[in-house]
C-alpha atoms as a PDB file:
ATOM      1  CA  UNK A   1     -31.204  -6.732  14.203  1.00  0.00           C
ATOM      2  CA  UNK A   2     -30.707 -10.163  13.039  1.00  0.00           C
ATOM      3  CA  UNK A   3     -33.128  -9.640   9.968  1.00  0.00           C
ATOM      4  CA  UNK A   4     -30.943  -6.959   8.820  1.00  0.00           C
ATOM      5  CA  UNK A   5     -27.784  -9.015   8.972  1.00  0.00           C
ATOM      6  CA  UNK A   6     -29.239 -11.982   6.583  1.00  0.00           C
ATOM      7  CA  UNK A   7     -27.729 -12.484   3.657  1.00  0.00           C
ATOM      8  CA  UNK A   8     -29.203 -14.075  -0.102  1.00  0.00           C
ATOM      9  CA  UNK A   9     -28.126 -16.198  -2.598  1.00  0.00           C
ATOM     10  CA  UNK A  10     -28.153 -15.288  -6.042  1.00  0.00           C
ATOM     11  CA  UNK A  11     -32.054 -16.925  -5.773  1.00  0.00           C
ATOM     12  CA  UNK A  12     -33.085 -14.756  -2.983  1.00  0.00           C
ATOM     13  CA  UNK A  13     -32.813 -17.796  -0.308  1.00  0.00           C
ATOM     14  CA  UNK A  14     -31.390 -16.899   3.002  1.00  0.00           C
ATOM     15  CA  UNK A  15     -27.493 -17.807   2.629  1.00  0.00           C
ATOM     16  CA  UNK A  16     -25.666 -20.153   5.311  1.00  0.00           C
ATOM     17  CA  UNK A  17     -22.638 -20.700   4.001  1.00  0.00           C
ATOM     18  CA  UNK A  18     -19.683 -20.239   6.273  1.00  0.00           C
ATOM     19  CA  UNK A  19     -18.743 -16.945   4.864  1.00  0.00           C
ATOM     20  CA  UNK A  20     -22.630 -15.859   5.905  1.00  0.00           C
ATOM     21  CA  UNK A  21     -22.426 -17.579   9.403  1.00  0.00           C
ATOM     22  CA  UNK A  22     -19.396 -15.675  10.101  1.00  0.00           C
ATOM     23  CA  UNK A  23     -21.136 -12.168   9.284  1.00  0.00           C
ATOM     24  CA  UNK A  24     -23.885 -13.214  11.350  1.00  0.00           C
ATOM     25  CA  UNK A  25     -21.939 -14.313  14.220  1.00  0.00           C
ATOM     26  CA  UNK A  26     -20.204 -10.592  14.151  1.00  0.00           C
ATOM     27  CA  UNK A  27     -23.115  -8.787  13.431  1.00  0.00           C
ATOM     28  CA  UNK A  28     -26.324  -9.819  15.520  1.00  0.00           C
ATOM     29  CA  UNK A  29     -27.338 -10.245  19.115  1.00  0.00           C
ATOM     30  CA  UNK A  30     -27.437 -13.656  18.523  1.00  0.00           C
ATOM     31  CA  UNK A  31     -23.927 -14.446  17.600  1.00  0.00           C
ATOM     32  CA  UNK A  32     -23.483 -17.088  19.799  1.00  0.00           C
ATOM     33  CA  UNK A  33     -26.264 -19.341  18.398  1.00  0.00           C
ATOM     34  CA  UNK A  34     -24.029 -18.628  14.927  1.00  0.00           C
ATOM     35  CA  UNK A  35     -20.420 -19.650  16.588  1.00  0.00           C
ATOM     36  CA  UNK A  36     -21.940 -23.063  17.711  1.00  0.00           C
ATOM     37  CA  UNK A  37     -23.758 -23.983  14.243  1.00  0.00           C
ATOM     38  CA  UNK A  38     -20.536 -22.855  12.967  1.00  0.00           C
ATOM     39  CA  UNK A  39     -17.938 -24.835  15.822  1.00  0.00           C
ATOM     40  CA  UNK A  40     -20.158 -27.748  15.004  1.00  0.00           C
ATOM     41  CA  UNK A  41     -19.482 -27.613  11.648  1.00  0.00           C
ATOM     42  CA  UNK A  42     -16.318 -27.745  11.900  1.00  0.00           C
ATOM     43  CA  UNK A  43     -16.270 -30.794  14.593  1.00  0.00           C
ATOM     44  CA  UNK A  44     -18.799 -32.701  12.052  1.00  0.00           C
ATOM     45  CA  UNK A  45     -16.042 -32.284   9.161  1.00  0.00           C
ATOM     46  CA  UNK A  46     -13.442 -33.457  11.348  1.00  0.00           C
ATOM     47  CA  UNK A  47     -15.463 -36.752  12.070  1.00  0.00           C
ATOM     48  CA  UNK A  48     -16.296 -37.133   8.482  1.00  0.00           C
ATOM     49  CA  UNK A  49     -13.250 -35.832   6.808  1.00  0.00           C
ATOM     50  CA  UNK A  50     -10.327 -37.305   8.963  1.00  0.00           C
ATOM     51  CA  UNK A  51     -12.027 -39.671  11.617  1.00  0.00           C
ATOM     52  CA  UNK A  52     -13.943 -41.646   9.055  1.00  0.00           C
ATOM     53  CA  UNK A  53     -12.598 -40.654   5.708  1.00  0.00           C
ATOM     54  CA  UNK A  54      -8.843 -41.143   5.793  1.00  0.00           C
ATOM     55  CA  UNK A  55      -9.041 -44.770   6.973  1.00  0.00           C
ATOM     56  CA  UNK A  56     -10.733 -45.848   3.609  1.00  0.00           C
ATOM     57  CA  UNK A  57      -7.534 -44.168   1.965  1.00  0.00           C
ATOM     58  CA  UNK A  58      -5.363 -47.340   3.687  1.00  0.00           C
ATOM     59  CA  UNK A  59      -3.604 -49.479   2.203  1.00  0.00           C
ATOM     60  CA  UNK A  60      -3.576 -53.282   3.727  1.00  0.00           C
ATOM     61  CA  UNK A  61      -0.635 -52.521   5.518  1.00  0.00           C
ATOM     62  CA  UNK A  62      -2.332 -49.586   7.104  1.00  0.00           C
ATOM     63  CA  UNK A  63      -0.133 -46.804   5.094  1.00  0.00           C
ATOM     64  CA  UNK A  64      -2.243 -43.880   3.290  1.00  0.00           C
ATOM     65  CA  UNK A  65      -0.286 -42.423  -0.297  1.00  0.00           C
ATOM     66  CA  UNK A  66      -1.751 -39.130  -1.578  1.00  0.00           C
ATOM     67  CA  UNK A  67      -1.104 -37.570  -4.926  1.00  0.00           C
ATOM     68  CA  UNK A  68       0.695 -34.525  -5.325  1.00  0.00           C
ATOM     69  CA  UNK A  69      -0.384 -31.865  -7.444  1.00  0.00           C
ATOM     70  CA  UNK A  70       2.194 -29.596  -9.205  1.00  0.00           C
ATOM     71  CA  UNK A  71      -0.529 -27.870 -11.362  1.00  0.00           C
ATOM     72  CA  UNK A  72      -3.976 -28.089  -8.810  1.00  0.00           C
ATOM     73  CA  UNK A  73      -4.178 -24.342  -8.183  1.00  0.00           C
ATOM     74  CA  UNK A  74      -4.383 -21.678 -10.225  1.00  0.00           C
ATOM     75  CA  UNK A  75      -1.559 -19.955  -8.601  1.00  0.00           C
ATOM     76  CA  UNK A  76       1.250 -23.261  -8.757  1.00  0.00           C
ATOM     77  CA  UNK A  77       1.258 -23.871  -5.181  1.00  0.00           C
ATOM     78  CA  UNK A  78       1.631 -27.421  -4.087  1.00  0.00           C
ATOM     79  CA  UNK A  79      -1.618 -29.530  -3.553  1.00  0.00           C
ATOM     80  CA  UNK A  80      -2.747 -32.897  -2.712  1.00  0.00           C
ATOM     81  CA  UNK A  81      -6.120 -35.343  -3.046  1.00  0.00           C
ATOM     82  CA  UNK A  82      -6.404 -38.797  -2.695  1.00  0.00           C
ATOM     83  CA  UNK A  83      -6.743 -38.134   0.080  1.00  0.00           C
ATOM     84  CA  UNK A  84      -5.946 -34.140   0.698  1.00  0.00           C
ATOM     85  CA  UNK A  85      -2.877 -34.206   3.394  1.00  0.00           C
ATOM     86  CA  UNK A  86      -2.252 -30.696   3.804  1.00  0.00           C
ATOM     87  CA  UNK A  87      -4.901 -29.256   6.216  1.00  0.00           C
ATOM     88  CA  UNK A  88      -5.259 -31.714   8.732  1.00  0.00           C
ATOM     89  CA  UNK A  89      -6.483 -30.003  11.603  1.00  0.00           C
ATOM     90  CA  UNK A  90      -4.298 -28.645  14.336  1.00  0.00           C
ATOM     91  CA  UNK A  91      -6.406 -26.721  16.982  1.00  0.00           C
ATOM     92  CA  UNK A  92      -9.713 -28.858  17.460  1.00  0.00           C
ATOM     93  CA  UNK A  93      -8.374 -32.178  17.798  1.00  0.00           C
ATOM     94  CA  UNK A  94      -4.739 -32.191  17.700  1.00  0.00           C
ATOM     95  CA  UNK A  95      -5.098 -36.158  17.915  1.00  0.00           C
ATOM     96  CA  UNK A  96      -5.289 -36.651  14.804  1.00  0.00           C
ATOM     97  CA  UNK A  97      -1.968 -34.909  13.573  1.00  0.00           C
ATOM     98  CA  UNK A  98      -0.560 -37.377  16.284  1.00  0.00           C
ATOM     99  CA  UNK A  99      -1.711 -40.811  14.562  1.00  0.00           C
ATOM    100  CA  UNK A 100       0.658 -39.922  11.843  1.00  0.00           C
ATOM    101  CA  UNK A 101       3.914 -41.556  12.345  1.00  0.00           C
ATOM    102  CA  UNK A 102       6.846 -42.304   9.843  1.00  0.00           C
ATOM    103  CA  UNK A 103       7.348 -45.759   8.340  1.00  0.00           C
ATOM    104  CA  UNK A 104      10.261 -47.645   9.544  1.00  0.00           C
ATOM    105  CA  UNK A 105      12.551 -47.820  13.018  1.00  0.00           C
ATOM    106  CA  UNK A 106      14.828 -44.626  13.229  1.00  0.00           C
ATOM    107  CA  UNK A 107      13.086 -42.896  11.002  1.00  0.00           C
ATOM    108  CA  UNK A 108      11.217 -38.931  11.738  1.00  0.00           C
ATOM    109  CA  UNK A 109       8.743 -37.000   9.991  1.00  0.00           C
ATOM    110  CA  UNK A 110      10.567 -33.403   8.950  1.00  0.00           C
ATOM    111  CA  UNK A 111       8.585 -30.208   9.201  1.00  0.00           C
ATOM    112  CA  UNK A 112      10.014 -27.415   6.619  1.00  0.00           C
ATOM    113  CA  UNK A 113       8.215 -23.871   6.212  1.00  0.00           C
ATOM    114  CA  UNK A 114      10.023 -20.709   5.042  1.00  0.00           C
ATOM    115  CA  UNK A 115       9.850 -17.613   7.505  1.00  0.00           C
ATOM    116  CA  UNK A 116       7.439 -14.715   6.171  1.00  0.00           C
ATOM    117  CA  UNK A 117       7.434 -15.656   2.571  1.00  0.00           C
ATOM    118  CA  UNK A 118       4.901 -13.887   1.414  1.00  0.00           C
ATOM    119  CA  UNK A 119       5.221 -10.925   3.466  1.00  0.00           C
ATOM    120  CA  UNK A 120       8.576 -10.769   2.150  1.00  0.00           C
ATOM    121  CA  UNK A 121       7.657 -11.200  -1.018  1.00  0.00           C
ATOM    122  CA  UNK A 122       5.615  -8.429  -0.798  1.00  0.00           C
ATOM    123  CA  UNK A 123       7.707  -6.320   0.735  1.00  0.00           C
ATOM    124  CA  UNK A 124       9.868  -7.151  -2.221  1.00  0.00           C
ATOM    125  CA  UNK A 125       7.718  -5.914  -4.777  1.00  0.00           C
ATOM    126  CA  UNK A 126       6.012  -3.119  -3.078  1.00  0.00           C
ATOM    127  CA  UNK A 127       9.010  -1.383  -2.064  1.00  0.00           C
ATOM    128  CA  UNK A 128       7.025   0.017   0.828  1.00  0.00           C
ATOM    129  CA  UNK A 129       9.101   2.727   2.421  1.00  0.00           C
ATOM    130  CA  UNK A 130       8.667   1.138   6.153  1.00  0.00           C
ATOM    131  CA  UNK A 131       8.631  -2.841   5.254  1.00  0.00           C
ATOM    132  CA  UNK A 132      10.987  -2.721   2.334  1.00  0.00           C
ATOM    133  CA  UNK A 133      13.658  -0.910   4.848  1.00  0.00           C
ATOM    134  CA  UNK A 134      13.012  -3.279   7.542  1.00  0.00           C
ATOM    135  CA  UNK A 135      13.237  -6.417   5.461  1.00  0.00           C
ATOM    136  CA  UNK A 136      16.460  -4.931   4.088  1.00  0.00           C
ATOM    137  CA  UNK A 137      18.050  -3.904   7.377  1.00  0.00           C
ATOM    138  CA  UNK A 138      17.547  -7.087   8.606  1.00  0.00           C
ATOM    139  CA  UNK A 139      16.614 -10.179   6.442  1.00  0.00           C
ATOM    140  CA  UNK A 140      15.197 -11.974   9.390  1.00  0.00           C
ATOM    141  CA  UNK A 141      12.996  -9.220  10.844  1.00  0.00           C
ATOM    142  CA  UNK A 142       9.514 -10.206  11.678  1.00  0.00           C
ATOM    143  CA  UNK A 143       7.264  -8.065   9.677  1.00  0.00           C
ATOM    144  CA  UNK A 144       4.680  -9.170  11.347  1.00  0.00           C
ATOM    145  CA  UNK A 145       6.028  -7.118  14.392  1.00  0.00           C
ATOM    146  CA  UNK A 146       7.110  -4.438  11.230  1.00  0.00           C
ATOM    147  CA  UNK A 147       3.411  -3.587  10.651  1.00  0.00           C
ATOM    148  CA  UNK A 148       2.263  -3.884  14.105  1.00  0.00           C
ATOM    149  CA  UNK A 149       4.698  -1.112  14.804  1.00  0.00           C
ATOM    150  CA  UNK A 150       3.637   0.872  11.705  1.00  0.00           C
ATOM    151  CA  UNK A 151       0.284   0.642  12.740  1.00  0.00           C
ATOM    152  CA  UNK A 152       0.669   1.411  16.163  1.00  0.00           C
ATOM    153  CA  UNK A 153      -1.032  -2.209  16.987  1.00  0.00           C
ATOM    154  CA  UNK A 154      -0.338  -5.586  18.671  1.00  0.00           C
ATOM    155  CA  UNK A 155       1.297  -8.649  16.267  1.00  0.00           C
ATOM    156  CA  UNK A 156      -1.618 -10.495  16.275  1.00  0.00           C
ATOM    157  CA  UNK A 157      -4.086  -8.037  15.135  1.00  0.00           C
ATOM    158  CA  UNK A 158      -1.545  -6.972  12.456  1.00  0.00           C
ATOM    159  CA  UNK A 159      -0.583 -10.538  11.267  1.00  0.00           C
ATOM    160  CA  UNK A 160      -4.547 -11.049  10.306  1.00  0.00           C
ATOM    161  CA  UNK A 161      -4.388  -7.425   8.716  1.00  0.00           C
ATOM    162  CA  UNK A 162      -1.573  -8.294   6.533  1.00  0.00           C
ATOM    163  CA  UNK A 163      -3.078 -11.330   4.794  1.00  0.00           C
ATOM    164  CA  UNK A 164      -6.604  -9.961   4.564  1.00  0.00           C
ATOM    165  CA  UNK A 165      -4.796  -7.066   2.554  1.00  0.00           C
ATOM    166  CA  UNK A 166      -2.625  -9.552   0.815  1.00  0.00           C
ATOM    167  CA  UNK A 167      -5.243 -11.575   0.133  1.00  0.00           C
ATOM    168  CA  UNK A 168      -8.447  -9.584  -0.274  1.00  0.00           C
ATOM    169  CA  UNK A 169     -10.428 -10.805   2.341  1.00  0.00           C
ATOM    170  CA  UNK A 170     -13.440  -8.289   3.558  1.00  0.00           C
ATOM    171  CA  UNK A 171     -14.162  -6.756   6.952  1.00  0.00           C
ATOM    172  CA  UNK A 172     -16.335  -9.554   7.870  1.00  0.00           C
ATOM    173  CA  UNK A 173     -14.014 -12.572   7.463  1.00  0.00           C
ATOM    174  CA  UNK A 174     -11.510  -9.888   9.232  1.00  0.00           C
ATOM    175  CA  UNK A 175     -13.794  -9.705  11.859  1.00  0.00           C
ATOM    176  CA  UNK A 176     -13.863 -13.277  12.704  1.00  0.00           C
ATOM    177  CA  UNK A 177     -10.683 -13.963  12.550  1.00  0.00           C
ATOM    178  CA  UNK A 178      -9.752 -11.538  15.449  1.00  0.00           C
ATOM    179  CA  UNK A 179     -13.037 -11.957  17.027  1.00  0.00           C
ATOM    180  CA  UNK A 180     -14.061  -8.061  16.950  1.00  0.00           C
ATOM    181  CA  UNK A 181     -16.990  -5.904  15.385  1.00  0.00           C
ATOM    182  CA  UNK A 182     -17.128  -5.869  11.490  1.00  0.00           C
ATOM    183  CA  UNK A 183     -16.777  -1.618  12.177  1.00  0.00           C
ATOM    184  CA  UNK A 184     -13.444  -2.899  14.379  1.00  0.00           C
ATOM    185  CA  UNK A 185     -12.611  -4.658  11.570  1.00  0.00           C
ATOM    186  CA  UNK A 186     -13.411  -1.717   8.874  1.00  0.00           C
ATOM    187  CA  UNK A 187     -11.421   0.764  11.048  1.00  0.00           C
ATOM    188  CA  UNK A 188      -8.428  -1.690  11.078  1.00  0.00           C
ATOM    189  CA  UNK A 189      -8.464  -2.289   7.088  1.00  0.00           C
ATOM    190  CA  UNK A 190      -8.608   1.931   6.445  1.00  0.00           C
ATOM    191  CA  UNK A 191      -5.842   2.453   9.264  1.00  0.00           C
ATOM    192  CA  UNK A 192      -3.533  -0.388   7.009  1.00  0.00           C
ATOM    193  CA  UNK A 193      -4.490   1.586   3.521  1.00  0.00           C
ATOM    194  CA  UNK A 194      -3.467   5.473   5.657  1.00  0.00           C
ATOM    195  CA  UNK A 195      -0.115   4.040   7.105  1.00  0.00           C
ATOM    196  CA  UNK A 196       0.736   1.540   4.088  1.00  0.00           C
ATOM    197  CA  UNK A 197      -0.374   3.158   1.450  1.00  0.00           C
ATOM    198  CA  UNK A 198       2.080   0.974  -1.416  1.00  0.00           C
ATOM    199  CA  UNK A 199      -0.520  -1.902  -1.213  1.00  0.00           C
ATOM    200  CA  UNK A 200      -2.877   0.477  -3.194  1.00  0.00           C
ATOM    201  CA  UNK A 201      -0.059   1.708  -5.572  1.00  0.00           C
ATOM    202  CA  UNK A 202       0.788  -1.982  -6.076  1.00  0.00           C
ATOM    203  CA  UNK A 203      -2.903  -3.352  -7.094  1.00  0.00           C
ATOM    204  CA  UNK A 204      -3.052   0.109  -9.256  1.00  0.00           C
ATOM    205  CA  UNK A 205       0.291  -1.095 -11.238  1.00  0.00           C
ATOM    206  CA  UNK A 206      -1.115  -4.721 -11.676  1.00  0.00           C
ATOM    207  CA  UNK A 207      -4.687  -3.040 -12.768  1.00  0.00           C
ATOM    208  CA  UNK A 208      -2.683  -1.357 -15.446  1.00  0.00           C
ATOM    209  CA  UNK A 209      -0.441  -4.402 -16.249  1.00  0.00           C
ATOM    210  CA  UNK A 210      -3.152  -6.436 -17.350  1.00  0.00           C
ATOM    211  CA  UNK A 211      -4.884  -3.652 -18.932  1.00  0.00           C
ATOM    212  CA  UNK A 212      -1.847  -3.065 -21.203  1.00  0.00           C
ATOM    213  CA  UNK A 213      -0.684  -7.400 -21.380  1.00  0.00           C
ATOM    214  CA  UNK A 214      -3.512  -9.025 -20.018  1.00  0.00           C
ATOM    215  CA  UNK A 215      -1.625 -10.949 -17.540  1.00  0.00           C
ATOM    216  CA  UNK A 216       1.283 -10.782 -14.586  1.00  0.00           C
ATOM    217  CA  UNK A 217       4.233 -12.316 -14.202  1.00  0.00           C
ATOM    218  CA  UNK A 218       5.038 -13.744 -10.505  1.00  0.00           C
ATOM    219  CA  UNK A 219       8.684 -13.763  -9.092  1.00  0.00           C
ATOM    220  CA  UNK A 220       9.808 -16.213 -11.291  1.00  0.00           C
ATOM    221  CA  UNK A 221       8.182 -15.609 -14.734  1.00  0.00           C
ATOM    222  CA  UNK A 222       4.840 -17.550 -14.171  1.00  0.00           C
ATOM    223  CA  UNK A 223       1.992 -16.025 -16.005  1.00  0.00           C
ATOM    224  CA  UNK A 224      -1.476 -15.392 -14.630  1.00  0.00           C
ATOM    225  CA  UNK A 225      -4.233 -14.526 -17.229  1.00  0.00           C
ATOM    226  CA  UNK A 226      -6.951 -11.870 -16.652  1.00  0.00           C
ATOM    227  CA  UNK A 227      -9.551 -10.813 -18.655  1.00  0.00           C
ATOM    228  CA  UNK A 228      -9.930  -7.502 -16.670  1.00  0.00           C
ATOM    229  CA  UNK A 229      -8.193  -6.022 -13.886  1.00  0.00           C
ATOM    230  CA  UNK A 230      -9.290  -7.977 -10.804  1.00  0.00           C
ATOM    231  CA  UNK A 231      -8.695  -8.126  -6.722  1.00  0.00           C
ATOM    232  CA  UNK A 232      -7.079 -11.516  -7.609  1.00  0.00           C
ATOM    233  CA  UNK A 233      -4.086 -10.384  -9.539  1.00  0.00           C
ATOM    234  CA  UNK A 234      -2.120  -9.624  -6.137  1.00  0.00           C
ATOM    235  CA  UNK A 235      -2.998 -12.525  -4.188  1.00  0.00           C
ATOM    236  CA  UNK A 236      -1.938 -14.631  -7.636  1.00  0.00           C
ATOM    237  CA  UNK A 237       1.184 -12.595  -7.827  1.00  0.00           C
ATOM    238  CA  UNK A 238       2.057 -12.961  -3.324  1.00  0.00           C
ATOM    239  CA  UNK A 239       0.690 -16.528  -3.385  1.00  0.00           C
ATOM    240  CA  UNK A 240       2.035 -18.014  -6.687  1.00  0.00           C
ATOM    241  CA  UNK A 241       5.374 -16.068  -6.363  1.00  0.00           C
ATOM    242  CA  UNK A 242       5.709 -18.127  -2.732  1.00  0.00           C
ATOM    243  CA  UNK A 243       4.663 -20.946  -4.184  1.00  0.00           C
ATOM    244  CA  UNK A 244       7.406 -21.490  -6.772  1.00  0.00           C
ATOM    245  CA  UNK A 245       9.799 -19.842  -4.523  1.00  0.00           C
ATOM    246  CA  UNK A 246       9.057 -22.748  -1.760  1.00  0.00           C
ATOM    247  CA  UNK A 247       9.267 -25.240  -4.312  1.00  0.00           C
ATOM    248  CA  UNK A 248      12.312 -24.243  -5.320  1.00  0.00           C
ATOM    249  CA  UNK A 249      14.237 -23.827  -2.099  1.00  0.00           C
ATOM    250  CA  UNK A 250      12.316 -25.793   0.271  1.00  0.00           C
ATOM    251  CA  UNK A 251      11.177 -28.911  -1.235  1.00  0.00           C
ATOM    252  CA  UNK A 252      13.992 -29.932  -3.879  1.00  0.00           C
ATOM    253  CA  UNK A 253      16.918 -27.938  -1.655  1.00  0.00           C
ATOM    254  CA  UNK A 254      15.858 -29.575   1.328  1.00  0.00           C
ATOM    255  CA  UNK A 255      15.393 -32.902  -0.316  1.00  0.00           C
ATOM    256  CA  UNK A 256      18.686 -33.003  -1.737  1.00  0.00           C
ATOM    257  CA  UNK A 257      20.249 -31.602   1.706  1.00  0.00           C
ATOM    258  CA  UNK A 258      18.695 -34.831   3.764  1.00  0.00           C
ATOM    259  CA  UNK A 259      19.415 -37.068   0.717  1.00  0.00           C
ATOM    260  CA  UNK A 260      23.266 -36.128   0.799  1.00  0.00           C
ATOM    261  CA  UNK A 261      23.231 -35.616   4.925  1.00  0.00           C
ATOM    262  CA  UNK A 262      21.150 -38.944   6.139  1.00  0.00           C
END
């Protein structure tokens, strides 16, 4: 069973990547030897990455200054290097989000996130008949809950079904993330496309838009280039649209709020 789950590289080598690893975990009898190559992966990064590699980022007064970058991604959203601050690890060692602390007596770190925003960004453009009316019944509604209900699920299953749709992530990766059978996974995905249906009509009008322009616009008048009509155009148009939306009324609304308030 296993030799019919391997996966090859464009040169015919047996692939090992993380993408593969996950496949294999989901799809052989030996999935378990694949979940601890792959939890030890992600331990030796940590060690590597944030153990060892942030302290030679530290300045002689022990203080580590990143770069942000408006411009990093092809979509606009917000990065950072030097070193990369924005996926320090949370669930494996929780320690090490700890060791940050703010500079100066009386002074807090301030976590800001907007609710949703790309669910409600696509509920927004897709004017899907159930999650457009919830999100405009109620502005705060959790359409997380929205599709669970649609799709006669729990949340949790139909939070990972939202972004793999969003984002155009396969059964396998799908899989993984809820910790079911790639089939589970495929049933899932087809369920999503019967009972939301608008996802399809919305990749069909962005197929056509950059058939007809050669690009899309995102929410607030961004361009994204295509040379053909590609899976990427949505998550561009959900992902850069948040971006610049977050940008815009998280980081320079909220800065101005605590510069004015504090």
């Amino acid at each position: 069973m296993l030799a019919r789950a391997l996966r090859h590289t464009e040169k015919n080598s047996i692939s090992v990547d993380d993408d593969a690893l996950e496949y294999y975990e989901h799809s052989s009898q030996a999935g378990s030897v694949f979940a601890a190559l792959r939890n030890y992966r992600e331990i030796s990064k940590i060690l590597s990455t944030y153990i060892c590699g942030l302290s030679e980022f530290c300045d002689e007064n022990g203080i580590i200054h990143c770069d942000f970058n408006q411009t990093g991604t092809a979509t606009g959203r917000l990065s950072s290097s030097n070193p990369n601050l924005q996926n320090i690890p949370a669930r494996k060692s929780s320690q090490i989000r700890a060791a940050f602390k703010p500079r100066g007596k009386g002074k807090i770190l301030v976590s800001c996130d907007l609710s949703q925003i790309e669910m409600r960004i696509y509920a927004w453009y897709s004017r899907d008949a159930n999650l457009y009316k919830a999100y405009m019944d109620n502005p705060d509604v959790d359409l997380h809950q929205a599709t669970a209900d649609i799709l006669g699920i729990d949340r949790k299953h139909a939070k990972q079904i939202n972004f793999a749709r969003l984002y155009g992530a396969g059964a396998a990766k799908l899989a993984s993330n809820l910790g079911i059978s790639v089939e589970k996974a495929k049933q899932f995905i087809d369920l999503y496309d019967r009972r939301i249906p608008s996802i399809r009509a919305l990749n069909k009008m962005l197929d056509n838009r950059i058939r007809q322009l050669g690009y899309i616009r995102n929410i607030v008048g961004r361009r994204y280039y295509f040379s053909e009509p590609s899976y990427l155009a949505l998550n561009y148009l959900i992902q850069g649209s948040a971006a610049d939306f977050f940008k815009q009324n998280c980081i320079v609304r909220v800065d101005e709020f605590l510069t004015e308030n504090y």
